[in-house]
Protein backbone atom coordinates (compact mmCIF):
# COMPACT_ATOMS: atom_id res chain seq x y z
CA UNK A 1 99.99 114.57 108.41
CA UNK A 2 103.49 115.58 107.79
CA UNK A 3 106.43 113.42 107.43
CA UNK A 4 107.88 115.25 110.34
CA UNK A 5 105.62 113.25 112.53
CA UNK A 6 107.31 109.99 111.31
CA UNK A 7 110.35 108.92 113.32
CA UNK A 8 112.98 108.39 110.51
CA UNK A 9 113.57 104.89 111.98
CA UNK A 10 109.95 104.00 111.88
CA UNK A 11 108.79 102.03 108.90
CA UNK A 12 105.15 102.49 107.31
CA UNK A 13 103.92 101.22 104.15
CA UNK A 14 102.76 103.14 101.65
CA UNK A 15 98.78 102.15 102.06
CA UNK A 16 98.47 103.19 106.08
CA UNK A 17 96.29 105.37 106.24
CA UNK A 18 96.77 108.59 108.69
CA UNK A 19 95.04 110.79 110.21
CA UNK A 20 95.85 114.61 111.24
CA UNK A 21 98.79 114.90 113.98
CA UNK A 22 99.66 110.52 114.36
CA UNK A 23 102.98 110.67 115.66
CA UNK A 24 104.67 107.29 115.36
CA UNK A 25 107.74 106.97 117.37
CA UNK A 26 111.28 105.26 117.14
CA UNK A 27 111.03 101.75 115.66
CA UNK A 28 107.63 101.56 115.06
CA UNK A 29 106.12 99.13 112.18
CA UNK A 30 102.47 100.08 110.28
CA UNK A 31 101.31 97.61 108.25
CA UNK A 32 99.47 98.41 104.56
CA UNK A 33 96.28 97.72 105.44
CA UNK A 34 95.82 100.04 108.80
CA UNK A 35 94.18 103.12 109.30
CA UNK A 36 95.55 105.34 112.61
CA UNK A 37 93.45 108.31 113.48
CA UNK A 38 93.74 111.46 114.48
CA UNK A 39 96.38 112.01 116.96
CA UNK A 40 97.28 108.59 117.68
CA UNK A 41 100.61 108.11 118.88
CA UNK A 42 102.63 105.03 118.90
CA UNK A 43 105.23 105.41 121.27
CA UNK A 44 108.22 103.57 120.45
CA UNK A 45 108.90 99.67 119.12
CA UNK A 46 105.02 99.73 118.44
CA UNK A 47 103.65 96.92 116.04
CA UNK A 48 100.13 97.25 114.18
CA UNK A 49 99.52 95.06 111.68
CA UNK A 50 96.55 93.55 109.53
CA UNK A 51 93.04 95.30 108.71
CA UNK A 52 93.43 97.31 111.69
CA UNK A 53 91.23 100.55 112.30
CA UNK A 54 92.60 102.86 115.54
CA UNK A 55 90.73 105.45 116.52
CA UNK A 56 91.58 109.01 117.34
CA UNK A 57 93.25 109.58 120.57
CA UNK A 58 94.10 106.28 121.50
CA UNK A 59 97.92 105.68 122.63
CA UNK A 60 99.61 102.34 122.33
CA UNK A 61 102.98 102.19 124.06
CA UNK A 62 106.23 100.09 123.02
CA UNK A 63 105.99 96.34 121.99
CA UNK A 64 102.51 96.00 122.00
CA UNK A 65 101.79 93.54 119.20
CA UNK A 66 98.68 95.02 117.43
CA UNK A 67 96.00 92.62 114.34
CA UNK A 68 98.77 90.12 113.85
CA UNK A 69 97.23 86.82 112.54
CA UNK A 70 94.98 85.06 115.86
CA UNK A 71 96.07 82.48 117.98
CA UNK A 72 93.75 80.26 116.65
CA UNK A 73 95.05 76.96 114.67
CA UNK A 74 91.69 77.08 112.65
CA UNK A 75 92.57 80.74 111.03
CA UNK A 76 93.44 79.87 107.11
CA UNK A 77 94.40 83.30 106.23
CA UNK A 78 91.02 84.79 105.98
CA UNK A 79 90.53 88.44 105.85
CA UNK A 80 89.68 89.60 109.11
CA UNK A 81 89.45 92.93 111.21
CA UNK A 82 90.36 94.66 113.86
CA UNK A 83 89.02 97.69 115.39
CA UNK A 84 90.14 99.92 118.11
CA UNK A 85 87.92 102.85 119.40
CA UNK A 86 89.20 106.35 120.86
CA UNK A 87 90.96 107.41 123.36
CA UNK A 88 92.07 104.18 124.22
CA UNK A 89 95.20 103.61 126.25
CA UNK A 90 97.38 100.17 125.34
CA UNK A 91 100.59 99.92 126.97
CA UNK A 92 103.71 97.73 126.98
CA UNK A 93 103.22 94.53 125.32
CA UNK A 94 99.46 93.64 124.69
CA UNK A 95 98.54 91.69 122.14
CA UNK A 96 95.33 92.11 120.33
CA UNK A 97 93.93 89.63 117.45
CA UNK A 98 92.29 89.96 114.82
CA UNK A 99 88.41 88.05 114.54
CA UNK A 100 88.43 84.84 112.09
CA UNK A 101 85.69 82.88 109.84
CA UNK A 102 84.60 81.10 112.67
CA UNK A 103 83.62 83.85 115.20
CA UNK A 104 82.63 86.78 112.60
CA UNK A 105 85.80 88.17 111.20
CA UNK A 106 85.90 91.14 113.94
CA UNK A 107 87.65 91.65 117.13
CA UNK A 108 86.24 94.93 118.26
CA UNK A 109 87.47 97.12 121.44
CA UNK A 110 85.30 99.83 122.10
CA UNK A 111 86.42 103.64 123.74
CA UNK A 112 88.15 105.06 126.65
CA UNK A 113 89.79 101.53 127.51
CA UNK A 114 93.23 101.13 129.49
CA UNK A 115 94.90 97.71 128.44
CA UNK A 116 97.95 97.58 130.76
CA UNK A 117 100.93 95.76 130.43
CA UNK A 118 100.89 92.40 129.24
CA UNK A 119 97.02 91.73 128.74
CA UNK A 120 95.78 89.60 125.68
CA UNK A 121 92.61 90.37 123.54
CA UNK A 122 92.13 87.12 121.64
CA UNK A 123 90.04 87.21 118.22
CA UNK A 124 86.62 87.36 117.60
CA UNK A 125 86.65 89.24 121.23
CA UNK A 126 83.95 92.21 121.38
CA UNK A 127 85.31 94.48 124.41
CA UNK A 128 83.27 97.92 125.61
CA UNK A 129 83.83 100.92 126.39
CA UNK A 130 85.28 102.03 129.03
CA UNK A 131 87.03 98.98 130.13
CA UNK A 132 89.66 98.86 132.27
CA UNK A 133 92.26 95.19 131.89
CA UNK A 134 95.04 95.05 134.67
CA UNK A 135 98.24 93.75 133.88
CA UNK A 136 98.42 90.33 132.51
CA UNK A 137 94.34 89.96 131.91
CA UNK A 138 93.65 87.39 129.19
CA UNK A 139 90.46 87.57 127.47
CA UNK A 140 90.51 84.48 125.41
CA UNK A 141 88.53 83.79 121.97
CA UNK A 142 85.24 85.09 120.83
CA UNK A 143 84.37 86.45 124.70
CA UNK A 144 82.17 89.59 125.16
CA UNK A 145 83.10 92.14 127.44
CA UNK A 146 80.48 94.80 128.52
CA UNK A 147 81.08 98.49 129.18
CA UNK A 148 82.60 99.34 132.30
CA UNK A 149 84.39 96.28 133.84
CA UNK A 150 87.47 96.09 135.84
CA UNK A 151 89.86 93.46 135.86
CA UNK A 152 92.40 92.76 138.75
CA UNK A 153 95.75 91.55 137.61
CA UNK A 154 96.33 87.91 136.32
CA UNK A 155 92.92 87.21 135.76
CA UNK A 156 91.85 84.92 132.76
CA UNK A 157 88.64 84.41 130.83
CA UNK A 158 87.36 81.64 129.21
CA UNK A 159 86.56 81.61 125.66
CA UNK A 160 83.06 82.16 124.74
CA UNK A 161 82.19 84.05 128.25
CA UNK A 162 80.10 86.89 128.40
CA UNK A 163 80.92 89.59 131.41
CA UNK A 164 78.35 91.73 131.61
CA UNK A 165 78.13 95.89 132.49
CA UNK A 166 79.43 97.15 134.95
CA UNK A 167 81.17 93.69 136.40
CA UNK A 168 84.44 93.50 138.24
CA UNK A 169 86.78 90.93 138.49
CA UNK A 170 88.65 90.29 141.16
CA UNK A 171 92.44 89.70 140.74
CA UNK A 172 93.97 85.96 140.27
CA UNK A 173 90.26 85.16 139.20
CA UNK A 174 89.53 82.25 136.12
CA UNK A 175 86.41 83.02 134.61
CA UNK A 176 84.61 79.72 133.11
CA UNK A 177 81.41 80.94 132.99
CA UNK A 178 79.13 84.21 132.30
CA UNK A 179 79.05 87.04 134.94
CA UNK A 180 75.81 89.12 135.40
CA UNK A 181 75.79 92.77 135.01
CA UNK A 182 76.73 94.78 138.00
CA UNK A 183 78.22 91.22 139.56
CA UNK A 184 81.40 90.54 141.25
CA UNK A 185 83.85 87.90 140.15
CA UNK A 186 86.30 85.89 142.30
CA UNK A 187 88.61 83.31 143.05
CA UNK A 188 89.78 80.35 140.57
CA UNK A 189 86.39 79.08 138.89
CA UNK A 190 84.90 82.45 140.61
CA UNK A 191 82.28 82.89 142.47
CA UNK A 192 79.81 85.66 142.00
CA UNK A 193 78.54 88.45 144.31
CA UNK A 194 77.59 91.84 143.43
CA UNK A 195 79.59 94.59 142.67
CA UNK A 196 78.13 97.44 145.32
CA UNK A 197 81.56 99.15 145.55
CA UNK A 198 81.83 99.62 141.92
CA UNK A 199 77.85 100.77 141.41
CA UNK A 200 78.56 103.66 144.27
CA UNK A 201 81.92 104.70 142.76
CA UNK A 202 79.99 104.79 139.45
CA UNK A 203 76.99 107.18 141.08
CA UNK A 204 74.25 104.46 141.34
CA UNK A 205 71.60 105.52 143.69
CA UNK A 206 71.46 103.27 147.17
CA UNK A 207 67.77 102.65 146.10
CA UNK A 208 68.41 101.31 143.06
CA UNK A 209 71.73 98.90 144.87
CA UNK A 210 69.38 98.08 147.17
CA UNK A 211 66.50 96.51 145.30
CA UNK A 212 69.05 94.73 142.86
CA UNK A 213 70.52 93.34 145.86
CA UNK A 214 67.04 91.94 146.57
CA UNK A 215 66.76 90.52 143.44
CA UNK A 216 69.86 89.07 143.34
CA UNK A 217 69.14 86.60 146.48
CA UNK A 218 65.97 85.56 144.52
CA UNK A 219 67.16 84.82 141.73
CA UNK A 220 69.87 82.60 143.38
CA UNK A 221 67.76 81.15 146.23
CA UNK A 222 68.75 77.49 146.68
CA UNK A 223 64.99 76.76 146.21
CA UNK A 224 63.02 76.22 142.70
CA UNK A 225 64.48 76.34 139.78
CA UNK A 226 66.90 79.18 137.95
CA UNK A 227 64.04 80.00 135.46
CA UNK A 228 61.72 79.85 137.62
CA UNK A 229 63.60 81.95 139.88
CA UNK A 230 64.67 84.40 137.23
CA UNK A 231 60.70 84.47 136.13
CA UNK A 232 59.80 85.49 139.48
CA UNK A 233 62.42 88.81 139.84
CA UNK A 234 61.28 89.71 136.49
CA UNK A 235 58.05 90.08 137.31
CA UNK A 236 58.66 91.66 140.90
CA UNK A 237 60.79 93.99 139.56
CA UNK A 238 59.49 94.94 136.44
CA UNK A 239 59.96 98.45 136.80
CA UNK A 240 63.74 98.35 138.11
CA UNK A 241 66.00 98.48 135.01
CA UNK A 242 69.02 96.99 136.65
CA UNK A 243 67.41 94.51 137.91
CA UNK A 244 65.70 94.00 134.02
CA UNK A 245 69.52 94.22 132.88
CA UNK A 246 70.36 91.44 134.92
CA UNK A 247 67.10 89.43 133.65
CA UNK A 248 68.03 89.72 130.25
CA UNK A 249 71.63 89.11 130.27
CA UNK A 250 70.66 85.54 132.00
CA UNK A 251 67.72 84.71 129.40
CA UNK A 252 70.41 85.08 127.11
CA UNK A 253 72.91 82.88 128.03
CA UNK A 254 70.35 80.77 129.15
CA UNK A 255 69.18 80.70 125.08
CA UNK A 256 72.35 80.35 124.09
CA UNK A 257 73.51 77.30 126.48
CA UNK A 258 76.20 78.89 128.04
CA UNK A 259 76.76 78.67 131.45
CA UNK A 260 76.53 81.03 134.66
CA UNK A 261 78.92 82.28 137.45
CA UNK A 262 76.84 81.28 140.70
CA UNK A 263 77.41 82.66 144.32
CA UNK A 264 79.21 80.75 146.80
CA UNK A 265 77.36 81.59 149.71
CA UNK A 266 74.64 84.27 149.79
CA UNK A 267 75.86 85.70 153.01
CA UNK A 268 79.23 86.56 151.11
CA UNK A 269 77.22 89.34 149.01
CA UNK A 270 76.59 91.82 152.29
């Protein structure tokens, strides 16, 4: 790119790397170390620091804080990543980490995501595509974030949760344990339902809804066992994939000891 795309008050090192047509507004700062793509912008009073990779497209609007050092009293220094897909849209005031030692040295948001104002990716956070965070969303440490879920405003997750595909979560929500695919998050330690809005919005066929509704009130019956439970759907529905989505995402956390959103009251899923 051209100098002329530089705002003369902007100031970027001499290592940035940048794409074809960046644009990098009034009082911007690029550190040495980070690579813009093609035709990103940073609007105004943009910060991106650190080993920090932004793909083309993506816009990040003024004061967002961008792969300064994590939050995280055990980072020594170590050096860690951050990478930002395309077409991403970050506006005024996130904050975004950068992974450490401890969680795999990578904080990774994938494309097409809309981080409104005032939301917080912590490090060592994997985030997919297609995400949407409302304003003031805080994803805390080492979380995993599936492609396609919503966040209401002023919600906050856990560290070490995994929100699965296609999840929403409701606004005000805290989010202390994992949320199944296609599931539906609310309430302060939230209770799950399914997300049936969301899966017609997003074209799912009522077939399909309706079987992994069926599954889903097996699987958290109040009778047997969880595994047992889960055993059971996987069998009955073997040839249903969300249903086989949901399956695996519980064996999972299940393997890994971490624990699961459960449902209030079955009656509050119709």
């Amino acid at each position: 790119m051209t100098v002329a795309g530089v705002h003369p008050t902007a100031i970027v090192a001499s290592g940035a790397r940048l794409g074809s047509g960046v644009r990098i507004g009034p009082y911007c700062m690029v550190g040495e170390n980070v690579t813009l793509g093609d035709n990103v912008e940073l609007v105004s009073h943009a910060v991106v620091e650190g080993r920090t990779s932004i793909g083309a497209g993506t816009r990040i609007f003024p004061f967002a804080s961008i792969g300064h050092q994590p939050q995280d009293l055990k980072y020594h220094g170590e050096e860690s990543r951050l990478e930002i897909g395309e077409r991403c849209t970050i506006r005024e005031s996130v904050t975004i980490n950068p992974g450490t030692e401890g969680g795999g040295m990578l904080t990774k948001i994938g494309n097409d995501c809309l981080l409104m104002a005032c939301s917080h990716v912590a490090h060592d956070c994997t985030v997919g595509n297609n995400v949407v965070l409302a304003n003031y969303v805080g994803i805390a440490g080492h979380s995993v974030i599936g492609d396609y879920v919503s966040f209401g405003g002023i919600c906050a997750v856990r560290q070490f949760v995994h929100i699965g595909a296609y999840a929403f979560i409701g606004a005000h929500s805290m989010i202390d344990a994992d949320v199944i695919p296609y599931g539906l998050a609310v309430g302060n330690r939230a209770k799950l339902r399914l997300n049936l809005v969301g899966l017609k919005r997003r074209g799912f066929e009522q077939e399909s809804i309706n079987t992994l509704r069926a599954a889903f009130r097996v699987m958290f019956a109040s009778e047997g066992t969880l595994r047992d439970r889960v055993d059971g759907a996987a069998g009955t529905f073997k040839d249903e994939k969300l249903v086989q989505d949901v399956v695996a995402f519980i064996s999972s956390a299940n393997a890994a000891g971490r624990a699961l959103c459960l449902p209030g009251n079955l009656q509050d899923e119709d």
